[in-house]
N, C-alpha and C. Protein backbone atom coordinates (compact mmCIF):
# COMPACT_ATOMS: atom_id res chain seq x y z
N UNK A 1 152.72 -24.98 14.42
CA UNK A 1 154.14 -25.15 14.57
C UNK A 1 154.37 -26.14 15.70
N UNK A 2 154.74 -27.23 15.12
CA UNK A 2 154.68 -28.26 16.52
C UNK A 2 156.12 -28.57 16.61
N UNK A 3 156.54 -28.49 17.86
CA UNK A 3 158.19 -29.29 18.34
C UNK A 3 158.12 -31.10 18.26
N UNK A 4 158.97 -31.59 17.61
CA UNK A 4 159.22 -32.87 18.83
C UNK A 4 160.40 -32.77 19.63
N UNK A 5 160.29 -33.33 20.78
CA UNK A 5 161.41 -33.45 21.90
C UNK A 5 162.21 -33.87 21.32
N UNK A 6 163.62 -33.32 21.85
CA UNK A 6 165.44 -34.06 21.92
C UNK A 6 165.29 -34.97 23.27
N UNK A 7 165.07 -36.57 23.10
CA UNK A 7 164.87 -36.66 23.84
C UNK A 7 167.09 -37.17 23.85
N UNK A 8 167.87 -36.55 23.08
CA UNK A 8 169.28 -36.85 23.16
C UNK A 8 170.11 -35.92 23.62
N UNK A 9 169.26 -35.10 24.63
CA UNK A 9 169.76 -34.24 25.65
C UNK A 9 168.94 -34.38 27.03
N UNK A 10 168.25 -35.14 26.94
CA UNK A 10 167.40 -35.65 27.95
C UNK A 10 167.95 -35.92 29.32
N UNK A 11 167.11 -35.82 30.38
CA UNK A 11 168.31 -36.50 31.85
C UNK A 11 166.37 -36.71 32.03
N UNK A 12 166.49 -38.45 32.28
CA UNK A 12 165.42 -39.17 32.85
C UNK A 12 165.53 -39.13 34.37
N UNK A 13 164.09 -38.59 35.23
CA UNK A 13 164.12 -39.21 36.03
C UNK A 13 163.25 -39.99 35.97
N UNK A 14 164.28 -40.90 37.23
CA UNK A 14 163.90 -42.32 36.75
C UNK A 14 162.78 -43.07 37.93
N UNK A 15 162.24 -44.48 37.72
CA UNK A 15 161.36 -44.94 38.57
C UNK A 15 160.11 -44.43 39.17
N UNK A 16 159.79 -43.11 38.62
CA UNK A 16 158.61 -42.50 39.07
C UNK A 16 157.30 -42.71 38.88
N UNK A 17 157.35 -44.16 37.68
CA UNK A 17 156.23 -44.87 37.57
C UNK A 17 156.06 -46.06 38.46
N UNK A 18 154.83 -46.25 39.03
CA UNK A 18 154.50 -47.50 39.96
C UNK A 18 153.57 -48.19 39.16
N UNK A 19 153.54 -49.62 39.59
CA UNK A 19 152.38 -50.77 38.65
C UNK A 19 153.35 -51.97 39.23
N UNK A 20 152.35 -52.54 39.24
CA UNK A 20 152.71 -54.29 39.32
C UNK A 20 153.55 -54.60 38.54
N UNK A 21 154.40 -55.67 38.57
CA UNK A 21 154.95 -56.49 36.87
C UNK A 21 154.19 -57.93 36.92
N UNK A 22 154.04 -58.88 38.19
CA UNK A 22 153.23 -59.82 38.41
C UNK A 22 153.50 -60.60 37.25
N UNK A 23 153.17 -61.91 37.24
CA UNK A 23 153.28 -63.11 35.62
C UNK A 23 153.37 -62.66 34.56
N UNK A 24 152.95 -60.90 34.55
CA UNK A 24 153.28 -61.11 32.66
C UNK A 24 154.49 -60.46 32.56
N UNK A 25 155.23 -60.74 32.83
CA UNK A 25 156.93 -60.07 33.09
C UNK A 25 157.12 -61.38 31.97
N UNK A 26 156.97 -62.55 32.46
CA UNK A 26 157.96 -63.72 31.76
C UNK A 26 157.43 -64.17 30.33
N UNK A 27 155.87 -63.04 29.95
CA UNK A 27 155.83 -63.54 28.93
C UNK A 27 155.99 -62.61 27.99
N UNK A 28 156.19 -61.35 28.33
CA UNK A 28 156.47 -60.03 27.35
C UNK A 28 158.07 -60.02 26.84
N UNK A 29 157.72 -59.85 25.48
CA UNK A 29 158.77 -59.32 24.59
C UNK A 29 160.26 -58.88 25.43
N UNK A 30 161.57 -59.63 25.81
CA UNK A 30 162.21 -58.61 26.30
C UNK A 30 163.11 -57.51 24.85
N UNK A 31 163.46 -56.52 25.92
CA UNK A 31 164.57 -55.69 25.11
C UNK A 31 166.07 -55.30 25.55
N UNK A 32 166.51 -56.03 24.82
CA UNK A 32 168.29 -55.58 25.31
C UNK A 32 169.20 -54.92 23.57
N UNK A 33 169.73 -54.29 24.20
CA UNK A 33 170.71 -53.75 23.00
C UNK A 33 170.75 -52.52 22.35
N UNK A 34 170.92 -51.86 21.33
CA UNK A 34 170.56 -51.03 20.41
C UNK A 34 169.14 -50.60 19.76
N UNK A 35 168.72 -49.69 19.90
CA UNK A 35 167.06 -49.24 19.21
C UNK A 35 167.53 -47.69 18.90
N UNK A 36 166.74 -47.76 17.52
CA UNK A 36 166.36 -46.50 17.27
C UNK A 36 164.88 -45.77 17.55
N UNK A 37 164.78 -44.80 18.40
CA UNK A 37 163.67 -44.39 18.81
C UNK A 37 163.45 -43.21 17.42
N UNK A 38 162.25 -43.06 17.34
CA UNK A 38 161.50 -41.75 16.09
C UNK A 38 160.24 -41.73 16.84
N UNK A 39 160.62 -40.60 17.09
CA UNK A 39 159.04 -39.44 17.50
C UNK A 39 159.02 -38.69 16.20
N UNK A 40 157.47 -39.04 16.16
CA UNK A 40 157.45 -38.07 15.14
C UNK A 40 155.61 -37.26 16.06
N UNK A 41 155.82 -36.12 15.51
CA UNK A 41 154.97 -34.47 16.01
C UNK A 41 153.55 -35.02 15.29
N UNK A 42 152.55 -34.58 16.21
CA UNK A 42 151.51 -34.25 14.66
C UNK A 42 151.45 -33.38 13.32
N UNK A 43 152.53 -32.75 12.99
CA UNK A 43 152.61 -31.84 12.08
C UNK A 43 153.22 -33.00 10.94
N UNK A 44 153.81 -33.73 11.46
CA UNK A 44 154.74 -35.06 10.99
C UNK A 44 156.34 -34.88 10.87
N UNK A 45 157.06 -33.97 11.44
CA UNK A 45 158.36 -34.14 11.96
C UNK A 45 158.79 -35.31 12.68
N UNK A 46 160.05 -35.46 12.30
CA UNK A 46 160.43 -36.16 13.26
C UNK A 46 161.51 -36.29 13.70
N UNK A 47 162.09 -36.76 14.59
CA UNK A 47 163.62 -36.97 15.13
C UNK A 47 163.91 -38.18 15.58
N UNK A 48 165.16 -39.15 15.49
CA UNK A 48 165.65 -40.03 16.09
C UNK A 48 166.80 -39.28 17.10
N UNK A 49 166.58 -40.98 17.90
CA UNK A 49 167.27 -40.59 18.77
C UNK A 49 167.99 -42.31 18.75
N UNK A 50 169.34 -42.75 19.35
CA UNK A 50 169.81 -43.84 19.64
C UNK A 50 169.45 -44.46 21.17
N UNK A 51 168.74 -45.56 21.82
CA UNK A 51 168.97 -46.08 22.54
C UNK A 51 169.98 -47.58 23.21
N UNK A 52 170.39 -47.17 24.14
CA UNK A 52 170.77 -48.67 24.65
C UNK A 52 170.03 -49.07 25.65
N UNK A 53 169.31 -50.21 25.46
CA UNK A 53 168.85 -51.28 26.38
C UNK A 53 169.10 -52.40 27.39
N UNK A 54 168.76 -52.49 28.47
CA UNK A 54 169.09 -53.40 29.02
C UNK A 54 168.24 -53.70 30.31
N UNK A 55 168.04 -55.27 30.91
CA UNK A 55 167.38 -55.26 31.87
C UNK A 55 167.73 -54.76 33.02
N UNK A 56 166.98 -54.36 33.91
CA UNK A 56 167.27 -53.75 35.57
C UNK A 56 166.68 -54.64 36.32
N UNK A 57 166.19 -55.77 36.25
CA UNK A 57 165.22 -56.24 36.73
C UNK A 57 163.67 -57.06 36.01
N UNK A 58 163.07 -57.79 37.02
CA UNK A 58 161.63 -58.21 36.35
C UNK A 58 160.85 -56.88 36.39
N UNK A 59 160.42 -57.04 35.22
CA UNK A 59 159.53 -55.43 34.79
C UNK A 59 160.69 -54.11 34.88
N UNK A 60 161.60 -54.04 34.47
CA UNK A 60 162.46 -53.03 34.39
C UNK A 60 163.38 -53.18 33.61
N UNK A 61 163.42 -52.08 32.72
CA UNK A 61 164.33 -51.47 31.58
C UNK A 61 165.29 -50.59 31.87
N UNK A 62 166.59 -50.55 31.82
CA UNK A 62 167.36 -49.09 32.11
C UNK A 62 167.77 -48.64 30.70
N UNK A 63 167.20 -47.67 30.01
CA UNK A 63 167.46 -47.05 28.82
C UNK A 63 168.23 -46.08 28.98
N UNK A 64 169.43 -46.10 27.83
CA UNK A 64 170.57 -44.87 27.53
C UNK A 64 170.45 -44.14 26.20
N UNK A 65 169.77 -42.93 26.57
CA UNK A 65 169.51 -42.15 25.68
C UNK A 65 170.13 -41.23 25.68
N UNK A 66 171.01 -40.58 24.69
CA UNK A 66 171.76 -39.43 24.28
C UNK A 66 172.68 -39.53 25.96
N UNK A 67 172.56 -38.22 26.24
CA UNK A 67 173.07 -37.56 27.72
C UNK A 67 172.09 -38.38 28.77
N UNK A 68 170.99 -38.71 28.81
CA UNK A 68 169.90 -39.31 29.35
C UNK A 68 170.23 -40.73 29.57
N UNK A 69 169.47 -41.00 30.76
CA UNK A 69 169.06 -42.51 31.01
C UNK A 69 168.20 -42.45 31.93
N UNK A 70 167.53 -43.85 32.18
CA UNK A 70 166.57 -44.00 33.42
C UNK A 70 165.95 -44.98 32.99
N UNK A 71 164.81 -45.52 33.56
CA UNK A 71 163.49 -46.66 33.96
C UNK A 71 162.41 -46.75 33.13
N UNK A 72 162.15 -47.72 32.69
CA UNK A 72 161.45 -48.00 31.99
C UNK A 72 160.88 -49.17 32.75
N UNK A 73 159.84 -48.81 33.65
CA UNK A 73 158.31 -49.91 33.73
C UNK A 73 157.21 -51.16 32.76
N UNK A 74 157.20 -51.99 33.43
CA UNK A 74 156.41 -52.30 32.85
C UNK A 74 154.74 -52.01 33.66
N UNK A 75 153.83 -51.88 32.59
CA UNK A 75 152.83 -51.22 33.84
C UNK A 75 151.50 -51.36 33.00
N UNK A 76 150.74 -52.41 33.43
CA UNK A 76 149.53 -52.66 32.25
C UNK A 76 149.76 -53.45 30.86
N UNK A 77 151.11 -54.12 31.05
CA UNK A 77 151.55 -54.55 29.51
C UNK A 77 152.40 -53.01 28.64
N UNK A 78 152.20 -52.51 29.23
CA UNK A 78 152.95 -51.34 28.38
C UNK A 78 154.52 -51.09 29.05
N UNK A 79 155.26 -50.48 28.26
CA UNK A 79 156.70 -50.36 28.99
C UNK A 79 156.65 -48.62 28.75
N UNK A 80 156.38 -48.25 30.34
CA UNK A 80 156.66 -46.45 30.34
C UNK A 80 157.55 -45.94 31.19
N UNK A 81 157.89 -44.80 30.96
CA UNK A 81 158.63 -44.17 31.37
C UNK A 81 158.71 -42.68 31.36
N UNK A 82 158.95 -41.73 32.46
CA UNK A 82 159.08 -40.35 32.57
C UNK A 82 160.36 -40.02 32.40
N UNK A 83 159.91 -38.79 31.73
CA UNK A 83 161.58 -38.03 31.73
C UNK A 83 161.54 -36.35 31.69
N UNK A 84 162.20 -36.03 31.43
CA UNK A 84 162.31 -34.36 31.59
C UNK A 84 163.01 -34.12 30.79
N UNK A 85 162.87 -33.13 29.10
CA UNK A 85 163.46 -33.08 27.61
C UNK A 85 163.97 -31.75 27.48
N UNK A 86 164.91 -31.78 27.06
CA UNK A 86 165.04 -30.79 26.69
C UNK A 86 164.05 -30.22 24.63
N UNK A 87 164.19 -29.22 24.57
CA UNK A 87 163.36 -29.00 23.24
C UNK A 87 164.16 -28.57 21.98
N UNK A 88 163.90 -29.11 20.69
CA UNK A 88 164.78 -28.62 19.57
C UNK A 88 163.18 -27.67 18.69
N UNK A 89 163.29 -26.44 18.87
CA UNK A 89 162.72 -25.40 18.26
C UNK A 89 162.83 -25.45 16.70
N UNK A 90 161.71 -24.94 16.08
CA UNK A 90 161.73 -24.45 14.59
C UNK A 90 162.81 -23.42 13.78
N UNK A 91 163.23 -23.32 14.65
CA UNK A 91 164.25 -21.93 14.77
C UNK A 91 165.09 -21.93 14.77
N UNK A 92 165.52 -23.59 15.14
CA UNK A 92 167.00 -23.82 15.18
C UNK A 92 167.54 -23.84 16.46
N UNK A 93 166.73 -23.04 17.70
CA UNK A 93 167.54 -23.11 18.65
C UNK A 93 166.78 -24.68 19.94
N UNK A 94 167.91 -24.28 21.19
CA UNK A 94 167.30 -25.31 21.76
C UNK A 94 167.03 -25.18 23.23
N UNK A 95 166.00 -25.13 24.03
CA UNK A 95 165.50 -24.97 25.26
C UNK A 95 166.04 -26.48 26.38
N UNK A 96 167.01 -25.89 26.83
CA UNK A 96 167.37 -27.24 27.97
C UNK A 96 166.04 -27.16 28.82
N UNK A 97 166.04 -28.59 29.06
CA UNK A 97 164.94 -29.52 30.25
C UNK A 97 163.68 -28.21 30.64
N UNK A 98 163.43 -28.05 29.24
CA UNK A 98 161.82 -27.08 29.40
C UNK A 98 160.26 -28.16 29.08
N UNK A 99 160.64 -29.45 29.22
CA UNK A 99 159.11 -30.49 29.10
C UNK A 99 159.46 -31.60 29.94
N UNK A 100 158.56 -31.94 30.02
CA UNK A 100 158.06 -33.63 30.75
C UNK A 100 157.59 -34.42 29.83
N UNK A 101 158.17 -35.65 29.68
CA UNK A 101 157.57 -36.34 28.91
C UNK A 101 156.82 -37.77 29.88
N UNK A 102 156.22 -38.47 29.01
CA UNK A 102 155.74 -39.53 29.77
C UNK A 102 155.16 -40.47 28.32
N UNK A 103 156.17 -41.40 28.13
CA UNK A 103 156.87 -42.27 27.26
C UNK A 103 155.90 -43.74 27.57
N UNK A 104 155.40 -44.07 27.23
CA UNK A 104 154.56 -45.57 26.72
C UNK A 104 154.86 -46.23 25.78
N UNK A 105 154.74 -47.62 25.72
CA UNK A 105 154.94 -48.44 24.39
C UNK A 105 154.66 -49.37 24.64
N UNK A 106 154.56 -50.58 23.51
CA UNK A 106 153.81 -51.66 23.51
C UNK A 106 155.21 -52.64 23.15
N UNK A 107 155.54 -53.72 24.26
CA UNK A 107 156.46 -54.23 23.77
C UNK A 107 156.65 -55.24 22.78
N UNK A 108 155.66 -55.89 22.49
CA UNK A 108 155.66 -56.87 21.11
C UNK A 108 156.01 -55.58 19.69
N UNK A 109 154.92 -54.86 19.08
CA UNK A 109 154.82 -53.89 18.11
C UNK A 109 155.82 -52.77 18.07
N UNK A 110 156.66 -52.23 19.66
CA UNK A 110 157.42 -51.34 19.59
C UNK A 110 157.10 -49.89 19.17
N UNK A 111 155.83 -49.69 19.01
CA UNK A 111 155.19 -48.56 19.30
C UNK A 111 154.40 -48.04 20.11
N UNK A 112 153.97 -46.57 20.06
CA UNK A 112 153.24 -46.17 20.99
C UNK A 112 153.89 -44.14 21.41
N UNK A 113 153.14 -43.95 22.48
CA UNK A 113 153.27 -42.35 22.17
C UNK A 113 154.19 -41.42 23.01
N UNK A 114 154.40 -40.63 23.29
CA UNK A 114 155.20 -39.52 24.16
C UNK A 114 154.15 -38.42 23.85
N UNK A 115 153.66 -38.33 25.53
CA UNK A 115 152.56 -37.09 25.72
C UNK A 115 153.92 -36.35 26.24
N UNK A 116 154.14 -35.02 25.92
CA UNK A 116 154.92 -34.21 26.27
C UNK A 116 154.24 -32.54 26.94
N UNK A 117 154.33 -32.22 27.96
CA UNK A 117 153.90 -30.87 28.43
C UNK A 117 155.24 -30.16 28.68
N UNK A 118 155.00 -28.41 28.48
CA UNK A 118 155.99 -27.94 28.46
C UNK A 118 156.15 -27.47 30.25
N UNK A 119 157.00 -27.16 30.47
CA UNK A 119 157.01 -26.41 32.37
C UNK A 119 157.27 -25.27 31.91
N UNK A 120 158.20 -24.43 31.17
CA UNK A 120 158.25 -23.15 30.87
C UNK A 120 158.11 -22.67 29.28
N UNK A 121 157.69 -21.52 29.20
CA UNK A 121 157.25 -21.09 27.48
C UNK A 121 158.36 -21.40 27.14
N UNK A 122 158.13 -22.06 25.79
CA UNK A 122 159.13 -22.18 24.74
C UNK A 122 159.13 -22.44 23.32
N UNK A 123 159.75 -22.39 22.38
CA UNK A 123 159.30 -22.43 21.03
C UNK A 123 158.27 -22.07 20.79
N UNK A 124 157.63 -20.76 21.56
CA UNK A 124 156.34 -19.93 20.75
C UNK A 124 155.14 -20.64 21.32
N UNK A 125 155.46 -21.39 22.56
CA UNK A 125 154.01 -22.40 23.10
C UNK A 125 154.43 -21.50 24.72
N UNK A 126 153.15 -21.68 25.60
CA UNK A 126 153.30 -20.84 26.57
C UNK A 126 153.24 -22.27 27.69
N UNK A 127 153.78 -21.78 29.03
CA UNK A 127 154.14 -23.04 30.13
C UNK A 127 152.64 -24.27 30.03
N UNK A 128 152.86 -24.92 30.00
CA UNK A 128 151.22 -25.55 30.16
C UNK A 128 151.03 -26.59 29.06
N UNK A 129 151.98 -26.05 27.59
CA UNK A 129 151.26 -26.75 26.22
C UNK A 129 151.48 -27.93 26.31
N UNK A 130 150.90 -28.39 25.35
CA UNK A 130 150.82 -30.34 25.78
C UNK A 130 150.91 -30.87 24.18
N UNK A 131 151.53 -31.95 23.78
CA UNK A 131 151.67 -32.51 22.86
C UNK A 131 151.80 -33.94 22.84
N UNK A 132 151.09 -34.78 21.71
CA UNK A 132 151.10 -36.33 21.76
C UNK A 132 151.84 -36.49 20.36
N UNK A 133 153.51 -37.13 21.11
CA UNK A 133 153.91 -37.57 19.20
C UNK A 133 153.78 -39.18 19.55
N UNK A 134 153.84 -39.36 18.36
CA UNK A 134 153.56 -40.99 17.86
C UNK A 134 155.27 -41.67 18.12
N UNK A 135 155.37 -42.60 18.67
CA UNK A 135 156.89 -43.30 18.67
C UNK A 135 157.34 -44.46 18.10
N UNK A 136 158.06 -44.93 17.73
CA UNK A 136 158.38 -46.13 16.92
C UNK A 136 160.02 -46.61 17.26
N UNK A 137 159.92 -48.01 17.92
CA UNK A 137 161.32 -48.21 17.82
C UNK A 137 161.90 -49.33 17.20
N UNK A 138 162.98 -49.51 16.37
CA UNK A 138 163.25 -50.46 15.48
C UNK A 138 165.10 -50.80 16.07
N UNK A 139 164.88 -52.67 16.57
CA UNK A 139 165.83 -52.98 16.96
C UNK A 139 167.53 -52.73 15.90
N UNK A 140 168.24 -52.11 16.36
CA UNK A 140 169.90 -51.47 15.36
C UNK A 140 170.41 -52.95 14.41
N UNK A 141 170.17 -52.52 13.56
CA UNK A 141 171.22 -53.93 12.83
C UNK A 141 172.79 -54.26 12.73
């Protein structure tokens, strides 16, 4: 029984990733505007969520997700970011800001993963559980 995160109740905190941005800032993919984010679970669920994009800076993203926003790094060529999720259960119900996520992606391809751990039991997983969904984001037409 695997969850994926709401990450559209989400409250990011933000900037808690460190890394260089150094020269490859000016040659990576930027992102501004509308994206649809899809996590999908290893079970193969999945959920969207709407983002808005925009720069904060060289090597910095400020993403608006649902209730959520915050920082998005660039860090190794990858664009990551931490946040704190709330959870949408099998059950229907929903656990406010019970995981951590820690959000990666590849900015040319627009994919990449959300390792998610829980901080308190929830949806039938006990404090501790850990999950890798797959992410995909496709610029809004």
């Amino acid at each position: 029984m695997a969850v994926v995160r709401g990450f559209a109740a989400t409250v990011v905190f933000a900037g808690l990733v460190a890394g260089a941005t150094g020269p490859a800032w000016a040659e990576t993919p930027t992102m501004s505007g509308g994206y649809t984010e899809t996590s999908t679970s290893p079970t193969g669920k999945t959920v969207s969520t709407d983002w808005t994009v925009s720069s904060c800076g060289e090597g910095c993203l400020w993403v608006k997700a649902g209730a959520g926003s915050g920082q998005a790094r660039l860090v190794d060529g990858l664009w990551v970011m931490d946040t704190m999720n709330s959870l949408s259960c099998p059950d229907g119900s929903n656990v406010m800001y019970a995981a951590q996520s820690h959000i990666s992606w590849d900015p040319t391809s627009l994919e990449g993963t959300s390792q998610i751990s829980y901080m308190v039991p929830a949806c039938g997983h006990p404090a501790g559980f850990q999950q890798t969904n797959q992410i995909k984001l496709k610029a809004a037409s």
